[in-house]
PDB file of N, CA and C in Angstrom:
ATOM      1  N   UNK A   1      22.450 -20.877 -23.505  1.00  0.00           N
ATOM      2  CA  UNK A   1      23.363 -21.573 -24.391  1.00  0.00           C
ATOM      3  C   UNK A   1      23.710 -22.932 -23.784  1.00  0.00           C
ATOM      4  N   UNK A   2      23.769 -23.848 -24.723  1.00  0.00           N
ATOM      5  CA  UNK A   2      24.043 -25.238 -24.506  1.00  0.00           C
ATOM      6  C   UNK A   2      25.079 -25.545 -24.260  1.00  0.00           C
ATOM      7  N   UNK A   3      25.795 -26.451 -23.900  1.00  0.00           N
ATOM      8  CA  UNK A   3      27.465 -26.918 -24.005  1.00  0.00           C
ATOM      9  C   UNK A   3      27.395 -28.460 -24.115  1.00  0.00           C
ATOM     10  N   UNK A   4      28.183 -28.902 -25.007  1.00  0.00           N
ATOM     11  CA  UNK A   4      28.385 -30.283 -25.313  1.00  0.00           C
ATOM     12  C   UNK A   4      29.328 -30.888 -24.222  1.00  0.00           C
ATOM     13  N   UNK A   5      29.505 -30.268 -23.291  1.00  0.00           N
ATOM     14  CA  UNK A   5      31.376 -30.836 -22.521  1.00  0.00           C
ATOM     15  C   UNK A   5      30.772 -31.845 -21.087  1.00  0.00           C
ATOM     16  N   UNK A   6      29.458 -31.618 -21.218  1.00  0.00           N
ATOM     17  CA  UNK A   6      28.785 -32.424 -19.849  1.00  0.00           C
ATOM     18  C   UNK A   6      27.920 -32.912 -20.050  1.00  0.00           C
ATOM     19  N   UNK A   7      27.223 -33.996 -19.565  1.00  0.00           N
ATOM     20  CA  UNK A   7      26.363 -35.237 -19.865  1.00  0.00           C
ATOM     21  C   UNK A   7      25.142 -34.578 -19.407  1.00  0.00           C
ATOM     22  N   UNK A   8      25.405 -34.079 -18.280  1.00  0.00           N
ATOM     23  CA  UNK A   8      24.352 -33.452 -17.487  1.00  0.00           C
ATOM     24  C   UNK A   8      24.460 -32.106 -17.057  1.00  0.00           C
ATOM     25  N   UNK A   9      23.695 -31.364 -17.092  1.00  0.00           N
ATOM     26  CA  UNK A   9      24.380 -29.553 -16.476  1.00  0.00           C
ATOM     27  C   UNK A   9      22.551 -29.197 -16.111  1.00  0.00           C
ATOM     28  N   UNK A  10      23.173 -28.105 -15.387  1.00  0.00           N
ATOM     29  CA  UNK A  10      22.437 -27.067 -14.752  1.00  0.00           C
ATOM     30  C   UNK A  10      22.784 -25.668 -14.579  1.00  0.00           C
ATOM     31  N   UNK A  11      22.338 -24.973 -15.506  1.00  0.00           N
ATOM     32  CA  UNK A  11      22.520 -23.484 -15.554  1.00  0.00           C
ATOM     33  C   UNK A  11      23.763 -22.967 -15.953  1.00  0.00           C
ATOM     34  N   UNK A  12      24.212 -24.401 -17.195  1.00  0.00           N
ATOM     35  CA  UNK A  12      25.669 -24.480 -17.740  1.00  0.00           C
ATOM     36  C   UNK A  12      26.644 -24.973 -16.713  1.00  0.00           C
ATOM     37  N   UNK A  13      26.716 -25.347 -16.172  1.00  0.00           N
ATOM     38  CA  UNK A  13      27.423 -26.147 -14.704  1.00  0.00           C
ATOM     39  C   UNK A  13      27.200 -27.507 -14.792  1.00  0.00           C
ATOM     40  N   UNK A  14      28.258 -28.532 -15.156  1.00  0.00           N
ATOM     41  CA  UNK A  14      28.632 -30.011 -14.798  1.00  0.00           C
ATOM     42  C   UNK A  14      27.427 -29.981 -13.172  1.00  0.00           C
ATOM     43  N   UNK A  15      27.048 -31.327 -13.186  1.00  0.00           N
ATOM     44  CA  UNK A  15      26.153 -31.684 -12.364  1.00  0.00           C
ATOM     45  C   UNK A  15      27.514 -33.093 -11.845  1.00  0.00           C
ATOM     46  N   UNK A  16      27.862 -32.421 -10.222  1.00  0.00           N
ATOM     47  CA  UNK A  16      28.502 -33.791  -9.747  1.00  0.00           C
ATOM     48  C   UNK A  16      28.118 -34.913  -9.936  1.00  0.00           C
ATOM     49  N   UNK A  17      26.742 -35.549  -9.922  1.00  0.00           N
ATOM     50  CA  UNK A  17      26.261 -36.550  -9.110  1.00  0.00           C
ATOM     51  C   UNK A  17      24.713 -36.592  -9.420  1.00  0.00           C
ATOM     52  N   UNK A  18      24.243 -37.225 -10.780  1.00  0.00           N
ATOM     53  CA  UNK A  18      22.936 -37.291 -11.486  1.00  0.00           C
ATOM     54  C   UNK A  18      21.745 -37.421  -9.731  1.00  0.00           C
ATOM     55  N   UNK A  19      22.576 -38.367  -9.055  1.00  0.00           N
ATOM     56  CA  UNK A  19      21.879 -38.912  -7.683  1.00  0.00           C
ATOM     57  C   UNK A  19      21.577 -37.902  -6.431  1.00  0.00           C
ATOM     58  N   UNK A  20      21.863 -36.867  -6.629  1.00  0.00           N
ATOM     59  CA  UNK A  20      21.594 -36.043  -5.464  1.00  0.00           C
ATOM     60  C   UNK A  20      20.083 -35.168  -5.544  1.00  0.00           C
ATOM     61  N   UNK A  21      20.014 -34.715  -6.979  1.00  0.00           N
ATOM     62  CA  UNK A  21      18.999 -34.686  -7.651  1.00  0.00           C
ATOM     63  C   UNK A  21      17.709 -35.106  -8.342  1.00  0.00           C
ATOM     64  N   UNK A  22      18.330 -36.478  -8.393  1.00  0.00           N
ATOM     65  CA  UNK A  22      17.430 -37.393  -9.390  1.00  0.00           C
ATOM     66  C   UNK A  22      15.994 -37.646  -8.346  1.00  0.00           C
ATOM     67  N   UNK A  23      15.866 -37.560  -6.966  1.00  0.00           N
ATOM     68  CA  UNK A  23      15.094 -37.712  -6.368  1.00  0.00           C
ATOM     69  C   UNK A  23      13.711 -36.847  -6.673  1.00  0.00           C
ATOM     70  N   UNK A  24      14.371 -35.870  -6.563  1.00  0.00           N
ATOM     71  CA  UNK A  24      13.385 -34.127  -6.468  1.00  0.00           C
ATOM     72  C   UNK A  24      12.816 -34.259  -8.226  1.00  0.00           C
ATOM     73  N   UNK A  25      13.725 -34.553  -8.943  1.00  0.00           N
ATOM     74  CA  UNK A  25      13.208 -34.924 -10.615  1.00  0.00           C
ATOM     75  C   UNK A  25      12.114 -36.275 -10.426  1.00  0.00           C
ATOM     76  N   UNK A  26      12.212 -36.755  -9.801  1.00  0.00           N
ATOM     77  CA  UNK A  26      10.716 -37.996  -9.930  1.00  0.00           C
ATOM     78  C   UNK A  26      10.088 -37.498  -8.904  1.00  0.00           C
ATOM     79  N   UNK A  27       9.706 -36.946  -7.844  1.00  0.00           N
ATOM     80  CA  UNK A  27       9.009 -36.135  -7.474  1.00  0.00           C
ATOM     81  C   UNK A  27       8.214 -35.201  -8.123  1.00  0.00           C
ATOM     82  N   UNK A  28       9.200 -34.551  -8.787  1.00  0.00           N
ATOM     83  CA  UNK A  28       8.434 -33.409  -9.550  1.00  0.00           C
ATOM     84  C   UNK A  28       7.547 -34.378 -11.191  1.00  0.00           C
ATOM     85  N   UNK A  29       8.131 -35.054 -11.410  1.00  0.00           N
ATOM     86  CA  UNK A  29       7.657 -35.547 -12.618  1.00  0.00           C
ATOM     87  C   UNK A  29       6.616 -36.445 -12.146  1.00  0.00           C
ATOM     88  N   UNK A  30       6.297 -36.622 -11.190  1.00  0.00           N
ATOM     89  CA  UNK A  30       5.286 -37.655 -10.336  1.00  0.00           C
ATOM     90  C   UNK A  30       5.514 -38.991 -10.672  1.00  0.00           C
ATOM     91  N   UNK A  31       6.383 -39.846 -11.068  1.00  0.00           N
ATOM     92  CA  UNK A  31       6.977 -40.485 -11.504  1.00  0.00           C
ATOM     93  C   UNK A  31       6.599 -42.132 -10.244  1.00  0.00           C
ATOM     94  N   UNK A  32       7.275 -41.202  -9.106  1.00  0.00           N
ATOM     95  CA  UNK A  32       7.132 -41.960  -7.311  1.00  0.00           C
ATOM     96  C   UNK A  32       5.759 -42.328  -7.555  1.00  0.00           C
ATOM     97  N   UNK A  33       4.639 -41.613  -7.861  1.00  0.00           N
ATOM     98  CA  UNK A  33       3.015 -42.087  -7.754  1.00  0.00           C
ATOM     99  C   UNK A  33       2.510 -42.866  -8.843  1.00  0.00           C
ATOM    100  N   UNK A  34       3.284 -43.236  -9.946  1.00  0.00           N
ATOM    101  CA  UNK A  34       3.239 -44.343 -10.946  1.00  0.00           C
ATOM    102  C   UNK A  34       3.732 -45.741 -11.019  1.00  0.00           C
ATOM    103  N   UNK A  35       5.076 -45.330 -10.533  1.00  0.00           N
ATOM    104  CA  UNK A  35       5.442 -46.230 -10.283  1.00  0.00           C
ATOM    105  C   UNK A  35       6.393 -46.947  -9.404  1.00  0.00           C
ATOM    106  N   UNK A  36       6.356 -45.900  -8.572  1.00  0.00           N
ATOM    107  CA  UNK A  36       6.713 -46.453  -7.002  1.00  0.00           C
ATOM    108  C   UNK A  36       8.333 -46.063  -6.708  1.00  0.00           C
ATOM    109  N   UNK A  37       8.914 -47.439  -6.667  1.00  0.00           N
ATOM    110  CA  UNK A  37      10.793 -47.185  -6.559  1.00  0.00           C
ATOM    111  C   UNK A  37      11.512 -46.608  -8.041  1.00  0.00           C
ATOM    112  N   UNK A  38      11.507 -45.596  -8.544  1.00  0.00           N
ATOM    113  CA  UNK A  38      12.245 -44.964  -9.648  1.00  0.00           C
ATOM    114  C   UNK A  38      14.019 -44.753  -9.229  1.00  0.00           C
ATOM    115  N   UNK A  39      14.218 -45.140  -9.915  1.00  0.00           N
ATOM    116  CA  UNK A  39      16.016 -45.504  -9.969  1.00  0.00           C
ATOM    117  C   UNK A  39      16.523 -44.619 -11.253  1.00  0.00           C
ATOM    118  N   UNK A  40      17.596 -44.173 -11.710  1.00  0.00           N
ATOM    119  CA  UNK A  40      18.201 -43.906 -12.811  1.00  0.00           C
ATOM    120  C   UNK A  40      18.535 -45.132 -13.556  1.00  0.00           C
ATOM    121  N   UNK A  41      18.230 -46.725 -12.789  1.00  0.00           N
ATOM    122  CA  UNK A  41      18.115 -47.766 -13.703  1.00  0.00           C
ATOM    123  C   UNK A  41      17.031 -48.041 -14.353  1.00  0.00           C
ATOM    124  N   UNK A  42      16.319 -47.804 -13.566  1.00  0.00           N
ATOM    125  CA  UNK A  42      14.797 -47.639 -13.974  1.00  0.00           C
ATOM    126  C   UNK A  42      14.428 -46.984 -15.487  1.00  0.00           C
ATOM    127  N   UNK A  43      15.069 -46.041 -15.533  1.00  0.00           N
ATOM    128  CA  UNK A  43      14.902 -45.411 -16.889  1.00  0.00           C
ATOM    129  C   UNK A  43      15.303 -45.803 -17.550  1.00  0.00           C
ATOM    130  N   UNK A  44      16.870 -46.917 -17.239  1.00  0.00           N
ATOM    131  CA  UNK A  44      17.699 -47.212 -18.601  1.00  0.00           C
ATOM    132  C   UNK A  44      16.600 -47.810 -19.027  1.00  0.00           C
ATOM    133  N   UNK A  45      16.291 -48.864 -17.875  1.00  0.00           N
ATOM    134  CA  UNK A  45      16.026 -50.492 -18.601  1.00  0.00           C
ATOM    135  C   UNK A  45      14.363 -49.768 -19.724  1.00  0.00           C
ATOM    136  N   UNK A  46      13.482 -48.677 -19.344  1.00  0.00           N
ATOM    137  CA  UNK A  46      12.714 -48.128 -19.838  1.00  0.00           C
ATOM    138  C   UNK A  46      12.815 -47.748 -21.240  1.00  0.00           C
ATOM    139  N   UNK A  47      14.156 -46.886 -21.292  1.00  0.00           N
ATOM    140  CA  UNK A  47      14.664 -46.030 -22.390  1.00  0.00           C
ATOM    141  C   UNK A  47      14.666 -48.095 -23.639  1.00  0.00           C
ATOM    142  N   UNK A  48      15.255 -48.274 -23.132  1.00  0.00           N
ATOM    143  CA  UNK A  48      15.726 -49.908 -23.671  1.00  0.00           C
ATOM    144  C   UNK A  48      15.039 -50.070 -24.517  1.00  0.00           C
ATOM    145  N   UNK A  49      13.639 -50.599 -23.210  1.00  0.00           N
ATOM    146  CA  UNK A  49      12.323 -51.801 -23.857  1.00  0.00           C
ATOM    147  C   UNK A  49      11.645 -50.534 -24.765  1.00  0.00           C
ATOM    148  N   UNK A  50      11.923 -49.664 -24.655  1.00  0.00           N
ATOM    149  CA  UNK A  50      10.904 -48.837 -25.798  1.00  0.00           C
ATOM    150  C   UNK A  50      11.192 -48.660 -27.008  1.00  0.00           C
ATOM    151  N   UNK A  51      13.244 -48.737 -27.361  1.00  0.00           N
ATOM    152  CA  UNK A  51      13.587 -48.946 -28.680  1.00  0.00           C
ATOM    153  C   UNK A  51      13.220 -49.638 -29.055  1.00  0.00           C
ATOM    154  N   UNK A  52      13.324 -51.330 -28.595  1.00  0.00           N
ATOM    155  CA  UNK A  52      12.691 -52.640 -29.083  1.00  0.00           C
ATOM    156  C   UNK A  52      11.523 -52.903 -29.927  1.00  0.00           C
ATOM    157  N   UNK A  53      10.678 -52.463 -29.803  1.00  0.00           N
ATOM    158  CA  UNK A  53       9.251 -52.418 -30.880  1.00  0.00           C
ATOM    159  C   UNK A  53       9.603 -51.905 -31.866  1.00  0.00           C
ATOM    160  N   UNK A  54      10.717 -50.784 -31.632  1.00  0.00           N
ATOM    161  CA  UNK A  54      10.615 -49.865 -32.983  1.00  0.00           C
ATOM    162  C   UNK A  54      11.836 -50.690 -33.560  1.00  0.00           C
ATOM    163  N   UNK A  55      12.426 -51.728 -33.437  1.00  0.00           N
ATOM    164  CA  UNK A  55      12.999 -52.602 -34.364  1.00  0.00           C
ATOM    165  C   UNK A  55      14.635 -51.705 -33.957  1.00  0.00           C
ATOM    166  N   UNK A  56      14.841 -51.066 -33.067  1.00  0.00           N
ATOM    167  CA  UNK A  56      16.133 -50.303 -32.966  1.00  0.00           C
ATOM    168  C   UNK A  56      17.038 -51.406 -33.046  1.00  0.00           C
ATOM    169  N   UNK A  57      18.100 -51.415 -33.189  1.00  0.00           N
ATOM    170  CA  UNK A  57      19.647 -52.089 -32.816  1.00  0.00           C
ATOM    171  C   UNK A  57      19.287 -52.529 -31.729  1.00  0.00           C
ATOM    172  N   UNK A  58      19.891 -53.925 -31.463  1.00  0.00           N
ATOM    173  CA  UNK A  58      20.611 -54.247 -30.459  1.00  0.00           C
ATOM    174  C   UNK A  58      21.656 -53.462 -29.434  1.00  0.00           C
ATOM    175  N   UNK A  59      22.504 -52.933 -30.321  1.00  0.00           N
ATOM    176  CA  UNK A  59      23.484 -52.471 -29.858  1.00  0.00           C
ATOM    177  C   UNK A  59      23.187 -50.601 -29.877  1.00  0.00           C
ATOM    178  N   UNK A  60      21.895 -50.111 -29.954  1.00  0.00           N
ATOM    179  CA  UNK A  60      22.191 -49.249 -29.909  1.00  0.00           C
ATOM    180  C   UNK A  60      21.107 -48.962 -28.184  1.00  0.00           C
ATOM    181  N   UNK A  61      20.095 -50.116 -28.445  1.00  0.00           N
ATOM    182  CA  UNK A  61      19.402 -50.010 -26.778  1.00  0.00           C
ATOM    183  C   UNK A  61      20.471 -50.545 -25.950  1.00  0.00           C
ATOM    184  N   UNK A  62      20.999 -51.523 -26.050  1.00  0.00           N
ATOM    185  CA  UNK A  62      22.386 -51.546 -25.023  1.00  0.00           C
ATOM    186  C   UNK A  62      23.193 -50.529 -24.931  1.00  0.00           C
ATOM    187  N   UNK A  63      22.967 -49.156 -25.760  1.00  0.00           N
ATOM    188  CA  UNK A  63      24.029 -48.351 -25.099  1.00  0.00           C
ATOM    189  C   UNK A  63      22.915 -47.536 -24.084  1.00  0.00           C
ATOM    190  N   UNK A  64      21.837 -47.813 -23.738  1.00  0.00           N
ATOM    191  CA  UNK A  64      21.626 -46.799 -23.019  1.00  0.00           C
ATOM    192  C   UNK A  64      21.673 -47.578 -21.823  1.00  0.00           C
TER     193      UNK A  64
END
């Protein structure tokens, strides 16, 4: 079961700290062997430039 009350969870459990983790997640996603320094900025600015083609909002790639 899901819960809406946390951005991030694990096994229904609030996740302190996206960063303690986020390492072992680009590891595992091989992410490090594509493209080297992976950041959780890294993804925004990713998540971003990929709305853009598809004509998204302005304001809705700035929210990520």
């Amino acid at each position: 079961m899901l819960s809406n009350s946390h951005f991030v969870e694990w096994h229904g459990k609030a996740v302190a700290s996206v960063k303690t983790g986020f390492p072992t997640g680009v590891r595992l996603a091989r992410l490090d062997l594509i493209a080297g320094n992976v950041t959780p900025h890294t993804l925004r600015h990713t998540a971003a430039t990929w709305l853009m083609p598809r004509t998204a909002p302005m304001s809705e790639a700035a929210g990520f």
